[in-house]
N, C-alpha and C. Protein backbone atom coordinates (compact mmCIF):
# COMPACT_ATOMS: atom_id res chain seq x y z
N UNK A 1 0.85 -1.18 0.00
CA UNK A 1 0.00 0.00 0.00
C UNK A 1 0.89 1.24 0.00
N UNK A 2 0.47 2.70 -1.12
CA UNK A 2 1.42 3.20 -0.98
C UNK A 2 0.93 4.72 0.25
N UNK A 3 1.59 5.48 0.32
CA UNK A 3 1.25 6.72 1.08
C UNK A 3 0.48 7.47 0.94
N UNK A 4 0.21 7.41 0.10
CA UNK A 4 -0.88 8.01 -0.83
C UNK A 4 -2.40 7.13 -0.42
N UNK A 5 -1.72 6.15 -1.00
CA UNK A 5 -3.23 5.26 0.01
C UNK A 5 -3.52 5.27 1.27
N UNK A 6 -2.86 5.37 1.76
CA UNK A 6 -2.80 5.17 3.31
C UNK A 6 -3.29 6.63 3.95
N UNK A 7 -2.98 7.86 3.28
CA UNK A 7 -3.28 9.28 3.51
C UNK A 7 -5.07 8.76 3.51
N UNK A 8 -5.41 8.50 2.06
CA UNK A 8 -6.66 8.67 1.86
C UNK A 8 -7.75 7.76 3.00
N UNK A 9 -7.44 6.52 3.69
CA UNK A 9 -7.42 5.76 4.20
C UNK A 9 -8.00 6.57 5.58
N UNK A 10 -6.79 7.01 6.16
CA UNK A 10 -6.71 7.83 8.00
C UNK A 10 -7.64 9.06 7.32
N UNK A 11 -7.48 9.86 5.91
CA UNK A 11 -8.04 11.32 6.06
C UNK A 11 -8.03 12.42 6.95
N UNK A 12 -6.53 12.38 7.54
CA UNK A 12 -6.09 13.02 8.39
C UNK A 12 -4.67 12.89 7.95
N UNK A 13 -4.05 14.19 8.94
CA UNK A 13 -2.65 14.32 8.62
C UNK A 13 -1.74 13.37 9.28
N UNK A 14 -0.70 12.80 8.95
CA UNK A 14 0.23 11.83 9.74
C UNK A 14 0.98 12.79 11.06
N UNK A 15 0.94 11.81 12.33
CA UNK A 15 1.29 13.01 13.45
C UNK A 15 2.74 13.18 13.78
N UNK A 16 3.47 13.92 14.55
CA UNK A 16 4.67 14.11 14.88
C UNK A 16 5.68 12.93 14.92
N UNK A 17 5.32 12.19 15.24
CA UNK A 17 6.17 11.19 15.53
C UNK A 17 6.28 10.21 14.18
N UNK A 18 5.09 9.84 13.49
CA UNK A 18 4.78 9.32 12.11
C UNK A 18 5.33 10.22 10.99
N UNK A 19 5.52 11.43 11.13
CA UNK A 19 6.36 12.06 10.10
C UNK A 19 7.89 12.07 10.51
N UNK A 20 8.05 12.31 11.97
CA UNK A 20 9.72 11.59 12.19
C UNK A 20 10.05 10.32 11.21
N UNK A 21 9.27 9.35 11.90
CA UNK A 21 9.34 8.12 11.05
C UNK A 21 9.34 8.09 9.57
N UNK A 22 8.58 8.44 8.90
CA UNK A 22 8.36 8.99 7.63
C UNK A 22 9.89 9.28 7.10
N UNK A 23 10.30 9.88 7.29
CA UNK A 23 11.58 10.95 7.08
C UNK A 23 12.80 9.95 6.91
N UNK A 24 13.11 9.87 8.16
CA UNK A 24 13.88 8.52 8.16
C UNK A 24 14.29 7.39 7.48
N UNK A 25 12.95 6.73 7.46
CA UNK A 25 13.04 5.52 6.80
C UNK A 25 13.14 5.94 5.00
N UNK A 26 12.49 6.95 4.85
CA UNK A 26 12.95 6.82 3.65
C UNK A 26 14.23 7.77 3.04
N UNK A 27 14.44 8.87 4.10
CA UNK A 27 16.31 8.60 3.74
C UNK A 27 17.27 7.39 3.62
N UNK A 28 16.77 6.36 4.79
CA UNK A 28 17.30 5.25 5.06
C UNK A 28 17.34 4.16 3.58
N UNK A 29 15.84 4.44 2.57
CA UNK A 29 15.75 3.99 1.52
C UNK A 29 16.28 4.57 0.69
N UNK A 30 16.66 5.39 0.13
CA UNK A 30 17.77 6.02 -0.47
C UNK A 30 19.02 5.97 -0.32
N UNK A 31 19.35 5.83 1.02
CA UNK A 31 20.79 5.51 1.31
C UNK A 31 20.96 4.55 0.43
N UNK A 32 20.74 3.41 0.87
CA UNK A 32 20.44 2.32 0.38
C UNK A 32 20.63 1.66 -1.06
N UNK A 33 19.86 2.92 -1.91
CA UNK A 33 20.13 3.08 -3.15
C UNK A 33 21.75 3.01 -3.62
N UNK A 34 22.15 3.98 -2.88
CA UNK A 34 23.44 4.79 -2.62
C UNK A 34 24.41 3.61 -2.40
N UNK A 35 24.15 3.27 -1.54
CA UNK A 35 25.49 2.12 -0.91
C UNK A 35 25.86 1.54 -1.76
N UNK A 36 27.27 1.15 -2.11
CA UNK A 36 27.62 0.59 -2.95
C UNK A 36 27.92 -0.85 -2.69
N UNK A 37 27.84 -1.61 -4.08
CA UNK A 37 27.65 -2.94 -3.71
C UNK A 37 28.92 -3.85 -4.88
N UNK A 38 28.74 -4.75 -4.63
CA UNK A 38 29.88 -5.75 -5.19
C UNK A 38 29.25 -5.27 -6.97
N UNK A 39 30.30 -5.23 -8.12
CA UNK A 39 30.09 -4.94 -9.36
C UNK A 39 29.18 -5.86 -10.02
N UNK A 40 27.87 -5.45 -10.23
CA UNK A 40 26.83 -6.21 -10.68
C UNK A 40 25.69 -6.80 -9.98
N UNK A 41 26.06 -6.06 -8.51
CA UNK A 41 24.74 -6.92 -7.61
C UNK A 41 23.95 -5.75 -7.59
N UNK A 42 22.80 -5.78 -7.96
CA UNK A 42 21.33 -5.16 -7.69
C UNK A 42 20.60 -4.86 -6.87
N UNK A 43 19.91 -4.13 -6.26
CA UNK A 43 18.57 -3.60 -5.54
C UNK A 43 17.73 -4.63 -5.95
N UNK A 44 17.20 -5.90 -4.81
CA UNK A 44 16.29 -6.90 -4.97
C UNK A 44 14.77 -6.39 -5.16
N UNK A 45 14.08 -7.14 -5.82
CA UNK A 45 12.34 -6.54 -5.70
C UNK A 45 11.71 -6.97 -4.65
N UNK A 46 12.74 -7.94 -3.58
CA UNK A 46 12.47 -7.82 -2.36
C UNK A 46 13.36 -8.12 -1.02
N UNK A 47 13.12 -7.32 0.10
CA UNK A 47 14.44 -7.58 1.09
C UNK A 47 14.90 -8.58 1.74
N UNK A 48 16.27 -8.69 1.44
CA UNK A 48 16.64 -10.34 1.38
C UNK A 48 16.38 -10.60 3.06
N UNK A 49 16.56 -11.74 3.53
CA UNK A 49 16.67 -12.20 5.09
C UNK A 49 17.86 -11.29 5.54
N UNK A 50 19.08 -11.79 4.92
CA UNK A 50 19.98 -11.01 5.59
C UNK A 50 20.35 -9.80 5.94
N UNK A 51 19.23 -8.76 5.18
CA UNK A 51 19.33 -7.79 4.97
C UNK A 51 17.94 -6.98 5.92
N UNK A 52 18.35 -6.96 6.87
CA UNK A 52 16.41 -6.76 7.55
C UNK A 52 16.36 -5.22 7.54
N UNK A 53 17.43 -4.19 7.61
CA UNK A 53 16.93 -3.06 7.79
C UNK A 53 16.94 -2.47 5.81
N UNK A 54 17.50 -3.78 4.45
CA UNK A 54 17.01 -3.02 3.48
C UNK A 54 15.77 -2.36 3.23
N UNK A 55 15.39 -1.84 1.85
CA UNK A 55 14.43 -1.48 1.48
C UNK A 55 14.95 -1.42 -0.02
N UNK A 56 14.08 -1.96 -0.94
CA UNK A 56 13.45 -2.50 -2.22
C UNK A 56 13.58 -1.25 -3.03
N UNK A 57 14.06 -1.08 -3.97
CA UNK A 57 14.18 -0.49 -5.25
C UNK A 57 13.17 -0.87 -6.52
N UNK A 58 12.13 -0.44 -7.20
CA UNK A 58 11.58 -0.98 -8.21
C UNK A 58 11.66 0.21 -9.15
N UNK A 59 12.66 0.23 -10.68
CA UNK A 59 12.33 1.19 -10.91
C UNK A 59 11.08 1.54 -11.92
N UNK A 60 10.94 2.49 -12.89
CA UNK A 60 9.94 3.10 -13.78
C UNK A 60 9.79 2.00 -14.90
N UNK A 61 10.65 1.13 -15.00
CA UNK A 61 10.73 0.43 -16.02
C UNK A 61 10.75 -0.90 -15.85
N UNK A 62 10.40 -1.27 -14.71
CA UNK A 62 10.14 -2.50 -13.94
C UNK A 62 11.16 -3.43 -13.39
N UNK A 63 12.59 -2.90 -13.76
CA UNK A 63 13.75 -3.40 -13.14
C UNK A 63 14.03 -3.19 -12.42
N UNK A 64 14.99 -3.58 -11.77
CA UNK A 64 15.88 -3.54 -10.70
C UNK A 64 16.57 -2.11 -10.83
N UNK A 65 17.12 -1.21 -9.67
CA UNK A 65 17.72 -0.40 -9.56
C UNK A 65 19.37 -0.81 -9.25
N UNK A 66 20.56 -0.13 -10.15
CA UNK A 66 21.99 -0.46 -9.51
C UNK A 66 22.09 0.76 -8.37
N UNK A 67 22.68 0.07 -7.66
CA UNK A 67 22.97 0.76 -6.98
C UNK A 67 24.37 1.07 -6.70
N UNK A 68 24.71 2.38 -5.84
CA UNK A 68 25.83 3.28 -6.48
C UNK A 68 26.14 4.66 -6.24
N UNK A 69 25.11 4.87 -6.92
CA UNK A 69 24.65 6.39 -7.57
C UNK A 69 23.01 6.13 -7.41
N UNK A 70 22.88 7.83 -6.85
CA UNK A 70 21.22 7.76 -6.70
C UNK A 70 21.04 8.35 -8.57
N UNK A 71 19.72 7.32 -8.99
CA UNK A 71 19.45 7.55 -10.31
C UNK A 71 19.09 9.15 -10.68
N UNK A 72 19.65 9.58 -11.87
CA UNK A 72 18.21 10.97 -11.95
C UNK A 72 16.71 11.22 -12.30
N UNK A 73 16.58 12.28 -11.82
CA UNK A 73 15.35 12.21 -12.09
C UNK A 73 14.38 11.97 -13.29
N UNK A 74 15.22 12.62 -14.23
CA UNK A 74 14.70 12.34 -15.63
C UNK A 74 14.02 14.24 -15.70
N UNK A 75 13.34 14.51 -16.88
CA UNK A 75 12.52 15.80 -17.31
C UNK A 75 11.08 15.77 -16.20
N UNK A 76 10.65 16.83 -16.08
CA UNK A 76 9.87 17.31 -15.25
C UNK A 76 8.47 16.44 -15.88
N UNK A 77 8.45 16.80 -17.72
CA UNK A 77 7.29 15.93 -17.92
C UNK A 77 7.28 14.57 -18.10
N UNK A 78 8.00 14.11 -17.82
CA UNK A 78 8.40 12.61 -17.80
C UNK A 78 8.98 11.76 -17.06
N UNK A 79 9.12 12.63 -15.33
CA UNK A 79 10.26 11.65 -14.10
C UNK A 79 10.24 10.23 -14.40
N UNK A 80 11.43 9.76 -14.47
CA UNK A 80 11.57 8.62 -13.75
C UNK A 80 11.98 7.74 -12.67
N UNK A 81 12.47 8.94 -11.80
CA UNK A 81 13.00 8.93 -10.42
C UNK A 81 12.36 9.52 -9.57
N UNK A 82 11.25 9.91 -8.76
CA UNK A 82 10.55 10.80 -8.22
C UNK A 82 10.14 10.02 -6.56
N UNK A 83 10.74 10.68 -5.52
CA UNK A 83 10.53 10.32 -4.16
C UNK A 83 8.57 11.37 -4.08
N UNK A 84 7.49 10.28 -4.17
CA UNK A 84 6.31 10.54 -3.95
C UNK A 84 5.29 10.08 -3.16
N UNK A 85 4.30 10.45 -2.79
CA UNK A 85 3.58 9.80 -1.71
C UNK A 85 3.13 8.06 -2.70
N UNK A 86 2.74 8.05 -3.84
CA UNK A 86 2.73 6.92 -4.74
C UNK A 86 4.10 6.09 -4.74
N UNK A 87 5.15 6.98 -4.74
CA UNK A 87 6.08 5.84 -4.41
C UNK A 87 6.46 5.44 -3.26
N UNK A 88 6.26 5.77 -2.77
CA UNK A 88 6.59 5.24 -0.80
C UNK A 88 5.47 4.16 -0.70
N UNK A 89 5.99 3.03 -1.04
CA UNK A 89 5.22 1.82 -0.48
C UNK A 89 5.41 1.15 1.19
N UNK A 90 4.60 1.17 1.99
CA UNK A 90 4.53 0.39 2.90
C UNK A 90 4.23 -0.91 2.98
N UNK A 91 4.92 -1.81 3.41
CA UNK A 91 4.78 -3.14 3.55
C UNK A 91 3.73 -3.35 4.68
N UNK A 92 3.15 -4.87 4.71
CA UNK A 92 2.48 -5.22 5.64
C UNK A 92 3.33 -4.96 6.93
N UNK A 93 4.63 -5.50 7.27
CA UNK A 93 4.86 -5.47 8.57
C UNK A 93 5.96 -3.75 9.04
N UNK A 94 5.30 -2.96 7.97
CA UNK A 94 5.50 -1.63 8.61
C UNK A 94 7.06 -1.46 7.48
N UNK A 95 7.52 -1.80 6.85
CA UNK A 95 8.59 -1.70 6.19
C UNK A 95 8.72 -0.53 4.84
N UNK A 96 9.25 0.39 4.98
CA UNK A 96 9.39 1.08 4.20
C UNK A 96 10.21 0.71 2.59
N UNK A 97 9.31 0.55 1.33
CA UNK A 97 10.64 0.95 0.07
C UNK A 97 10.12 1.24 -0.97
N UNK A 98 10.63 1.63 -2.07
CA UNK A 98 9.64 2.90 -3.17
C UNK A 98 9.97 2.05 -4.17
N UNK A 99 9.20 2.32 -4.75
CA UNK A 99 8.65 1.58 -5.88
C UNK A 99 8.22 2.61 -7.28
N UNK A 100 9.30 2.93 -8.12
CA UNK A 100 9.07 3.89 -9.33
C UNK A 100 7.99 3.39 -10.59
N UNK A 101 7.70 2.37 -10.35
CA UNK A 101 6.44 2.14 -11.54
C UNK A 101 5.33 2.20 -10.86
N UNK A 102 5.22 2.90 -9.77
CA UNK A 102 3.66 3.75 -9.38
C UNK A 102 3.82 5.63 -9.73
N UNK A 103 5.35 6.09 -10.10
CA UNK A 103 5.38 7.53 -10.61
C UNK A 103 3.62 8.16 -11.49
N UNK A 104 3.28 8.97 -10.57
CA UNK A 104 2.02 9.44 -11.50
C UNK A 104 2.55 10.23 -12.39
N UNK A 105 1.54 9.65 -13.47
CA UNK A 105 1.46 10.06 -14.38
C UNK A 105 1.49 11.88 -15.15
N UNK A 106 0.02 12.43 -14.03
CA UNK A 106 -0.40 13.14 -14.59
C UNK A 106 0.61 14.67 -13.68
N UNK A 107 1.39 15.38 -14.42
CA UNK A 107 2.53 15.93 -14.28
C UNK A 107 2.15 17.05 -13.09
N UNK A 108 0.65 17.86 -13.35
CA UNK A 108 0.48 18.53 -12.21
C UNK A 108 0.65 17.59 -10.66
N UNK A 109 0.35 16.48 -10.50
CA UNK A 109 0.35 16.05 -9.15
C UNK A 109 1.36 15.65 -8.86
N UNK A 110 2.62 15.25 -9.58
CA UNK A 110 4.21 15.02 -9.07
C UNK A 110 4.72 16.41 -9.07
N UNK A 111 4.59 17.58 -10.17
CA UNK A 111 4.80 18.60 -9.60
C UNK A 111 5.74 19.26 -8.18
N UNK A 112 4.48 19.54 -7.47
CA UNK A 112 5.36 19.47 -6.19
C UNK A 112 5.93 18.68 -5.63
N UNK A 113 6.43 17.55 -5.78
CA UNK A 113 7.53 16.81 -5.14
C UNK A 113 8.72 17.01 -6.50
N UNK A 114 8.93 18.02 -7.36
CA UNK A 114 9.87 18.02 -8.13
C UNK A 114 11.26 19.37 -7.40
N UNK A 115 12.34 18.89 -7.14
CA UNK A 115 12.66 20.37 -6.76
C UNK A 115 13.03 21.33 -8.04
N UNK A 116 13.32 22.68 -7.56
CA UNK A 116 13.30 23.69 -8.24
C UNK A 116 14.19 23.81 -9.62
N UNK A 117 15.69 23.02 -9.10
CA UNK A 117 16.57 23.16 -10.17
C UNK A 117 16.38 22.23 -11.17
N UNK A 118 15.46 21.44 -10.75
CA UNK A 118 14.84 20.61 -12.09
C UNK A 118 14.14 21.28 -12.92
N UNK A 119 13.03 21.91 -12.36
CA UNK A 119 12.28 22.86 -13.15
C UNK A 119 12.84 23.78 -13.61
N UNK A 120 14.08 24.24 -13.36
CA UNK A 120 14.93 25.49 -14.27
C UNK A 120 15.46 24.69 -14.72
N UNK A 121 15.48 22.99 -14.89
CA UNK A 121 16.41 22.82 -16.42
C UNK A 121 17.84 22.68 -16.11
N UNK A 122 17.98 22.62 -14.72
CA UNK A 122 19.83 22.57 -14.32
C UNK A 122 19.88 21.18 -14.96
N UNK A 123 21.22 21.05 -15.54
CA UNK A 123 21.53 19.72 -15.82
C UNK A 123 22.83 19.22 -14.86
N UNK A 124 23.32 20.16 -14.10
CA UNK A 124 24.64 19.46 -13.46
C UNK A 124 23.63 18.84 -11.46
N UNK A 125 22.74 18.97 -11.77
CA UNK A 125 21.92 19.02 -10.47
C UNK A 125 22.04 17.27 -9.83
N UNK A 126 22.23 17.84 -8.39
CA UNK A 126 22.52 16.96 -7.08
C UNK A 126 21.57 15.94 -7.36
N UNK A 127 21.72 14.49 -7.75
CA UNK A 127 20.37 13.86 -7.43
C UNK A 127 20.05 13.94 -5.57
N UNK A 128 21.27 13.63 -4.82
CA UNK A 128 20.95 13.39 -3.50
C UNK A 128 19.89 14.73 -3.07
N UNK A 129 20.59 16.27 -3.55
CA UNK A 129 19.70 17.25 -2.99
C UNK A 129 18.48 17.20 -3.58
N UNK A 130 18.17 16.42 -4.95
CA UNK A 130 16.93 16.86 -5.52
C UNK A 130 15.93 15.93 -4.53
N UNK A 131 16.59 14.23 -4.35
CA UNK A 131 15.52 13.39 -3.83
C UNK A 131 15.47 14.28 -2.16
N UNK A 132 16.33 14.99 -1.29
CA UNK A 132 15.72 15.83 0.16
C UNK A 132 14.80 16.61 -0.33
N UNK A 133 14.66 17.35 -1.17
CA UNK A 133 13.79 18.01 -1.67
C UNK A 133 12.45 17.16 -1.56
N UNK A 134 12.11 16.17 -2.16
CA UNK A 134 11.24 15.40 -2.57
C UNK A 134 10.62 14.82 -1.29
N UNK A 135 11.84 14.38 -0.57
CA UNK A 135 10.89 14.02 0.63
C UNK A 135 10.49 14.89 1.56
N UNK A 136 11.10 16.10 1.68
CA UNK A 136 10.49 17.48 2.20
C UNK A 136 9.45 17.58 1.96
N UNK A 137 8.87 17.53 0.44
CA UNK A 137 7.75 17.97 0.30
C UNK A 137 6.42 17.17 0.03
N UNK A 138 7.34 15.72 0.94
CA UNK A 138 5.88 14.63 1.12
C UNK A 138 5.94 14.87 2.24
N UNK A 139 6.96 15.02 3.10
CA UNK A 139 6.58 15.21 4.58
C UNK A 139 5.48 16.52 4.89
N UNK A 140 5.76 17.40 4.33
CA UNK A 140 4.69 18.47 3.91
C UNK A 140 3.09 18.14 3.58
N UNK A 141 2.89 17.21 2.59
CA UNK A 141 1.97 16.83 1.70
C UNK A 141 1.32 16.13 3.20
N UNK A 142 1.87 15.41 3.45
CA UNK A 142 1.53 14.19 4.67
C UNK A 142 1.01 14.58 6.02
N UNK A 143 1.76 16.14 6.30
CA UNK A 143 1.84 16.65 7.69
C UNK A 143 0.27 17.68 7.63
N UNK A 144 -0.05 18.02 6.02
CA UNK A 144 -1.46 18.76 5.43
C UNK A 144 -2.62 18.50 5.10
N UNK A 145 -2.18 17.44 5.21
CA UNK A 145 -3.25 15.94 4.11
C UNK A 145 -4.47 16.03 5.07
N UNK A 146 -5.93 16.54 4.21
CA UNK A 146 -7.38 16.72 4.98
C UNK A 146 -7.46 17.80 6.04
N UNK A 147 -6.10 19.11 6.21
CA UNK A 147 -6.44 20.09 6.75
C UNK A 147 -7.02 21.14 5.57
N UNK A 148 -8.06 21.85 6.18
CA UNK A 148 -8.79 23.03 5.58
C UNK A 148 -7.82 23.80 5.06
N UNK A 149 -8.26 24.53 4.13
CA UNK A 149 -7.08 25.77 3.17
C UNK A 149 -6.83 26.48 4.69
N UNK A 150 -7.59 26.79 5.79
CA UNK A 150 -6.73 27.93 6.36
C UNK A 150 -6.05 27.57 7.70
N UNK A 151 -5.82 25.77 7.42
CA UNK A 151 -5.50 25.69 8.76
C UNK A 151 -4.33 24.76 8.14
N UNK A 152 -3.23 25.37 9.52
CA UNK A 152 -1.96 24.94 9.72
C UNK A 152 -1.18 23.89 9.89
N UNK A 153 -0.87 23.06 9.51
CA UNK A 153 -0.25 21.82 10.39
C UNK A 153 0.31 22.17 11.29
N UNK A 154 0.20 21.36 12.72
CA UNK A 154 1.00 21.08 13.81
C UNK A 154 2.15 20.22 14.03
N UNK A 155 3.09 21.16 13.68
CA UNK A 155 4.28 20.75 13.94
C UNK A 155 5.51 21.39 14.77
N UNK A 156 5.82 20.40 15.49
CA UNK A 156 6.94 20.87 16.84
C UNK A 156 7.83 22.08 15.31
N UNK A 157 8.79 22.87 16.31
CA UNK A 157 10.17 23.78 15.67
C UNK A 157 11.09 22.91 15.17
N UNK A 158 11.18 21.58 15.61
CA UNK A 158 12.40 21.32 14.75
C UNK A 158 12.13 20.54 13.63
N UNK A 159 10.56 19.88 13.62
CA UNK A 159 10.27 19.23 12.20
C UNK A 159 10.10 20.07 11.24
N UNK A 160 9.62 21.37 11.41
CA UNK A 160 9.44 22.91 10.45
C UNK A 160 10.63 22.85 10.30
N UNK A 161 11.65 23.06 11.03
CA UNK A 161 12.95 23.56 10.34
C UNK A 161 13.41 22.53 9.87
N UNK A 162 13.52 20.96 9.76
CA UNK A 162 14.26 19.99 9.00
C UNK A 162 12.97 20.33 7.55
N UNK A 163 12.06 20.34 7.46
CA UNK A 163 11.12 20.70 6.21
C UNK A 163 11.46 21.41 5.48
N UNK A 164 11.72 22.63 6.18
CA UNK A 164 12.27 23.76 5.92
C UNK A 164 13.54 23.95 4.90
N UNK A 165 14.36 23.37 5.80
CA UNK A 165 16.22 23.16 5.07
C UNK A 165 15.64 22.03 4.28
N UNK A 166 14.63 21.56 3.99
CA UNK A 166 15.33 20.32 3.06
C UNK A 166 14.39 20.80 1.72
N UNK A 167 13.25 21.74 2.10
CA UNK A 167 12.69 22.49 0.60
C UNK A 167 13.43 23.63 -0.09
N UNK A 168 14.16 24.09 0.53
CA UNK A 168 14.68 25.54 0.47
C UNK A 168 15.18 25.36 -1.28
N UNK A 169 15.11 26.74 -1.68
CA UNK A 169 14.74 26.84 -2.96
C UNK A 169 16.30 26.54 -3.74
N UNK A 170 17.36 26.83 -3.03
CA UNK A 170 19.02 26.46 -3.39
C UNK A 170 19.33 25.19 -2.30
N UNK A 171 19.90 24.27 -3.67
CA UNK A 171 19.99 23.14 -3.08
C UNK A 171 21.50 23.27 -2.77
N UNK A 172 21.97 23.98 -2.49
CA UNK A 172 23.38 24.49 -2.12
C UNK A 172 22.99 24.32 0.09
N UNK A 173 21.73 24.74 0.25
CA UNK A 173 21.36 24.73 1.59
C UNK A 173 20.98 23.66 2.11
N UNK A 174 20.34 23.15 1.40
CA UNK A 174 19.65 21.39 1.89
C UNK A 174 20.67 20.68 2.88
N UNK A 175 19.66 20.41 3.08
CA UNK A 175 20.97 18.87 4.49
C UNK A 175 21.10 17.59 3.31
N UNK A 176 21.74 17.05 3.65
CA UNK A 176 22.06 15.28 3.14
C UNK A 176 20.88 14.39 3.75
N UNK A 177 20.75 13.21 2.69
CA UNK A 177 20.10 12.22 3.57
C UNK A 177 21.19 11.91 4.93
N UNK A 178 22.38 11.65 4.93
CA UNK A 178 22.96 11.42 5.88
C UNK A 178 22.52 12.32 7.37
N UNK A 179 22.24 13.88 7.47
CA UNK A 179 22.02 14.58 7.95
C UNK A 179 20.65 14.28 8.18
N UNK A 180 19.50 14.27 7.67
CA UNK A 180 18.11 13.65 8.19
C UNK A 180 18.43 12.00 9.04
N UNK A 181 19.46 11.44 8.96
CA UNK A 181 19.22 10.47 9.60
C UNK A 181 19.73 10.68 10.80
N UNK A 182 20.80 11.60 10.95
CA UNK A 182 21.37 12.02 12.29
C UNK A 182 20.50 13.10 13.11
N UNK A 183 19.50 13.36 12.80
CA UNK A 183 18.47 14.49 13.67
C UNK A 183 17.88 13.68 14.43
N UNK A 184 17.65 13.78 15.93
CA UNK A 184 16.91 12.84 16.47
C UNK A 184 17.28 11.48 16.42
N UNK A 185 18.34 11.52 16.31
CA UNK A 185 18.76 9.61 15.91
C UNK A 185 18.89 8.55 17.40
N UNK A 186 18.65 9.66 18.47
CA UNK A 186 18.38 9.05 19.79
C UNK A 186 17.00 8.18 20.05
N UNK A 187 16.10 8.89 19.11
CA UNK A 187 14.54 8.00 19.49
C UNK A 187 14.60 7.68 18.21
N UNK A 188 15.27 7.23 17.02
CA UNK A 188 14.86 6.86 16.02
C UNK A 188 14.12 5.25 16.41
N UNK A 189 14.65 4.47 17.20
CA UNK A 189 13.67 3.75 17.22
C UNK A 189 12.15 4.08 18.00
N UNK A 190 11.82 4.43 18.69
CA UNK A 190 10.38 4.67 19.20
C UNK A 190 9.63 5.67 18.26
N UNK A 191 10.28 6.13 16.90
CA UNK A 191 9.38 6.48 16.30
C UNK A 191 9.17 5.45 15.42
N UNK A 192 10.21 4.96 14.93
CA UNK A 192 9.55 3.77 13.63
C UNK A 192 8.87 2.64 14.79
N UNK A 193 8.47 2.40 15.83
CA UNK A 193 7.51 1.62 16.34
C UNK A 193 6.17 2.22 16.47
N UNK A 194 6.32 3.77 16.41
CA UNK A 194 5.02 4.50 16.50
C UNK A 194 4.56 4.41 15.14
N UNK A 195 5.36 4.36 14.35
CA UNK A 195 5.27 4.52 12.74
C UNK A 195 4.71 3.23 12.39
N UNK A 196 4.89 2.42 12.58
CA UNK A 196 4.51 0.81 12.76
C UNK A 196 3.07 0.49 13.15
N UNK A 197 3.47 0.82 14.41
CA UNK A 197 2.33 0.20 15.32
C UNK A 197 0.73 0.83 15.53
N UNK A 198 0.99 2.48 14.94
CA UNK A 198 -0.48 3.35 15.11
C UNK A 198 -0.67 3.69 13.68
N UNK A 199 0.11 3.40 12.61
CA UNK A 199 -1.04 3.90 11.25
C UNK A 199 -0.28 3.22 10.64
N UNK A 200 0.39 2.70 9.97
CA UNK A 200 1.18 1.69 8.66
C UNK A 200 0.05 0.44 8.94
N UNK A 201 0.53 -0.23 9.55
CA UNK A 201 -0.12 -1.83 9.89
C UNK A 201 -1.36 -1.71 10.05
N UNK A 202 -1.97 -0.58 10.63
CA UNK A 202 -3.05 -0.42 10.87
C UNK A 202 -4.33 -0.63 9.48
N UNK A 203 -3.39 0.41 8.11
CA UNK A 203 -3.77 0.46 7.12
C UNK A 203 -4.09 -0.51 6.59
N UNK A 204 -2.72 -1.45 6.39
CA UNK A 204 -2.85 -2.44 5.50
C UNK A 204 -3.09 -3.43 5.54
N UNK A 205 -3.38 -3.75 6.98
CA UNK A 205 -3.97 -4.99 7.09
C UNK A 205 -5.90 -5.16 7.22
């Protein structure tokens, strides 16, 4: 089930601790991407035993992702790399990993999860800063999701400001996924059990 489903599902916004979680795990899935691996071994379409904290790569084209290098995004009207509430699949037992052959289609609604220097056409552009971007602005999407046009999300000062630095319009400012995983990395586990245990599993089972 992806985030997107799961939004429509609760019809409410995901809470403080579920957007910690949120954040995380899918820097953690990107890392991931990132890590480099023996010449020729692949991103599985699913996480091996030995591997319990991976997360699954599927890309736009139904293969396997190398991993390495985070892929690019591709043109604004055509991503093929896009960190989205459609691609953030949740597993039954709460497991986070994205899955690029759910990329929507229709260009206004990936839109905002595109960052800026894509849309100006940069070609020397960060994939790592473009995908913080991206998940900035699902954590956004997620933290808004079924509030009224004039009402605010509730969110503590320091999840605004990691949102914050990771939308910001020069990706010269952005933090690293490495840097989202080190914020709070003291309760990172009691949020991915909150993340788990009060709305993922809840959803999909």
């Amino acid at each position: 089930m992806n985030l997107w489903d799961i939004l429509e599902v609760l019809g409410c916004p995901l809470n403080e601790a579920q957007l910690w979680a949120l954040a995380l795990s899918t820097a953690e899935a990107l890392q991931q991407v990132q890590a480099p691996l023996p010449r020729g071994q692949l991103v599985q379409g699913e996480v091996e035993e030995n591997e319990p904290d991976g997360s699954a790569l599927q890309t736009s084209d139904g293969t396997s992702g190398t991993q390495g290098v985070l892929p690019h995004l591709g043109s604004v009207e055509n991503p093929s790399f896009l960190v989205m509430p459609q691609t953030i699949v949740i597993g039954d037992d709460g497991a986070l990993s994205l899955d690029m052959t759910q990329i929507e289609p229709d260009t206004a609604l990936a839109l905002p999860f595109i960052a800026d220097e894509i849309k100006a056409g940069k070609e020397d552009a960060d994939p790592e800063k473009v995908c913080v971007f991206s998940i900035g602005a699902v954590l956004f999407t997620a933290a808004d999701f079924g509030l009224e046009q004039d009402e605010e999300p509730s969110l503590s000062q320091d999840l605004e400001l990691l949102i914050s630095v990771m939308t910001d319009e020069s990706d010269s400012m952005r933090i690293s996924l490495q840097d989202i995983l080190e914020v709070q990395c003291c309760s990172i586990h009691s949020v991915r059990h909150n993340m788990k245990c009060n709305v993922f599993c809840l959803c999909v089972t």
